[in-house]
Protein backbone atom coordinates (compact mmCIF):
# COMPACT_ATOMS: atom_id res chain seq x y z
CA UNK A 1 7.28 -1.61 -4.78
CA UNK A 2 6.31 -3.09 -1.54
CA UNK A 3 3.31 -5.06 -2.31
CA UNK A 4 2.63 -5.86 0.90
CA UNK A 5 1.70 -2.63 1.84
CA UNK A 6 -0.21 -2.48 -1.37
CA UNK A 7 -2.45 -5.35 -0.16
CA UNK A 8 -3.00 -4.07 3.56
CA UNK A 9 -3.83 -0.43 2.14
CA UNK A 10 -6.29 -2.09 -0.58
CA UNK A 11 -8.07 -4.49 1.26
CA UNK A 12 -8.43 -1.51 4.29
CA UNK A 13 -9.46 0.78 1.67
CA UNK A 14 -12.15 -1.72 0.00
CA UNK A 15 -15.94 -0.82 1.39
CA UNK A 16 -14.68 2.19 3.37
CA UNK A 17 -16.78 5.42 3.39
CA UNK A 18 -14.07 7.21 0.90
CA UNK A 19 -14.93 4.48 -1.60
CA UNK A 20 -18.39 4.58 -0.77
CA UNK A 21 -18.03 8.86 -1.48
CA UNK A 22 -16.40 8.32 -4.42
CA UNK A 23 -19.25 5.89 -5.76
CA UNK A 24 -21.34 8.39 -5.16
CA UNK A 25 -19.73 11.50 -6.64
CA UNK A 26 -19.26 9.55 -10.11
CA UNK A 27 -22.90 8.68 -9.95
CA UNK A 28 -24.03 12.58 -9.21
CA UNK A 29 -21.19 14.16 -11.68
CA UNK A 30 -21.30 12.08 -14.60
CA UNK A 31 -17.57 12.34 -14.88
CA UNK A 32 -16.09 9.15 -13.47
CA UNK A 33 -12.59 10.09 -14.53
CA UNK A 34 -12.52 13.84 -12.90
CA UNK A 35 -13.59 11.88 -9.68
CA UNK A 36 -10.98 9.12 -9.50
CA UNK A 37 -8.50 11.20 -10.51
CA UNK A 38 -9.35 13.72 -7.70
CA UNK A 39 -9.93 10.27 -5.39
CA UNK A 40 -6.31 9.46 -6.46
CA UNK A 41 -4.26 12.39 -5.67
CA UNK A 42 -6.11 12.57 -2.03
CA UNK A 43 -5.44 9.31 -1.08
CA UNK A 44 -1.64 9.90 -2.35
CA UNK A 45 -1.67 12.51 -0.51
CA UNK A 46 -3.16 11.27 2.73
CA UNK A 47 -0.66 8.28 2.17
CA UNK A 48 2.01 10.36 1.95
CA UNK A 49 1.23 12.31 5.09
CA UNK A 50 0.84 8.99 6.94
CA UNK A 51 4.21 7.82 5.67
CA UNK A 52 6.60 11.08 6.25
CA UNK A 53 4.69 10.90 9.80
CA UNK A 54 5.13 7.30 10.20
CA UNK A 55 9.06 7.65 9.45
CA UNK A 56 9.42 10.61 11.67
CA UNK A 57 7.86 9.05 14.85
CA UNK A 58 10.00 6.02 13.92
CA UNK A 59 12.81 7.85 14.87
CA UNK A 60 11.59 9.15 18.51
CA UNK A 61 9.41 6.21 19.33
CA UNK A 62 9.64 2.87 19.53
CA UNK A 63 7.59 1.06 16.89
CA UNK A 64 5.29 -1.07 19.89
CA UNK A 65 4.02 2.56 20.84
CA UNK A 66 3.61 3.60 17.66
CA UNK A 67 1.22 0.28 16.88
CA UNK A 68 -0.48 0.84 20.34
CA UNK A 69 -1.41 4.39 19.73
CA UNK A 70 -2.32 3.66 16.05
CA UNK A 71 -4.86 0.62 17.84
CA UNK A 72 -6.15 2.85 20.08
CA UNK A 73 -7.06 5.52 17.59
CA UNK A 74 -8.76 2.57 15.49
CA UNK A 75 -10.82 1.62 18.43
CA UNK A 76 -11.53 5.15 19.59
CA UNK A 77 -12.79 5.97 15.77
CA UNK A 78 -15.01 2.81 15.81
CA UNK A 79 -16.64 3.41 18.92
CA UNK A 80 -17.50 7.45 17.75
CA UNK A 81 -18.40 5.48 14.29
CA UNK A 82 -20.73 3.06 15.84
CA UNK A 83 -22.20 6.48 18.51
CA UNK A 84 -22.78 8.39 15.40
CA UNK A 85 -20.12 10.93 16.59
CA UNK A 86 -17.65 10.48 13.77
């Protein structure tokens, strides 16, 4: 297991609005387990998405591109965040 990739993904994954949406759901639904077991297999999922494409583009791009284009989409989410757009 790579634990530092554990780390990065739980400390970006701490406070975010998925956690916050989870929170939420268990409060509502009264079934914490249905929710973070449903919370579990989407962010497995989503992970694994972001790690097949990750590995793909690896192999046509070089990895300074991929990190710009990953910044960029950070700062371009942020700034629809902070707009109320997103």
């Amino acid at each position: 297991m790579d634990w530092r990739a554990f780390g990065i993904i739980f400390l970006a994954e701490m406070g975010d609005k998925t956690q916050i949406a989870a929170m939420t759901m268990a409060a509502e639904k009264k079934r914490p387990w249905e929710v973070f077991i449903g919370a579990s297999l989407a962010l497995v999922a989503v992970s694994a998405i972001g790690v097949i494409v990750g590995s793909v583009l690896s192999q046509y791009l070089p990895l300074d591109w991929i990190k710009r284009v990953a910044g960029a989409a950070f700062i371009i989410i942020g700034v629809l965040v902070l707009i109320g757009k997103f």
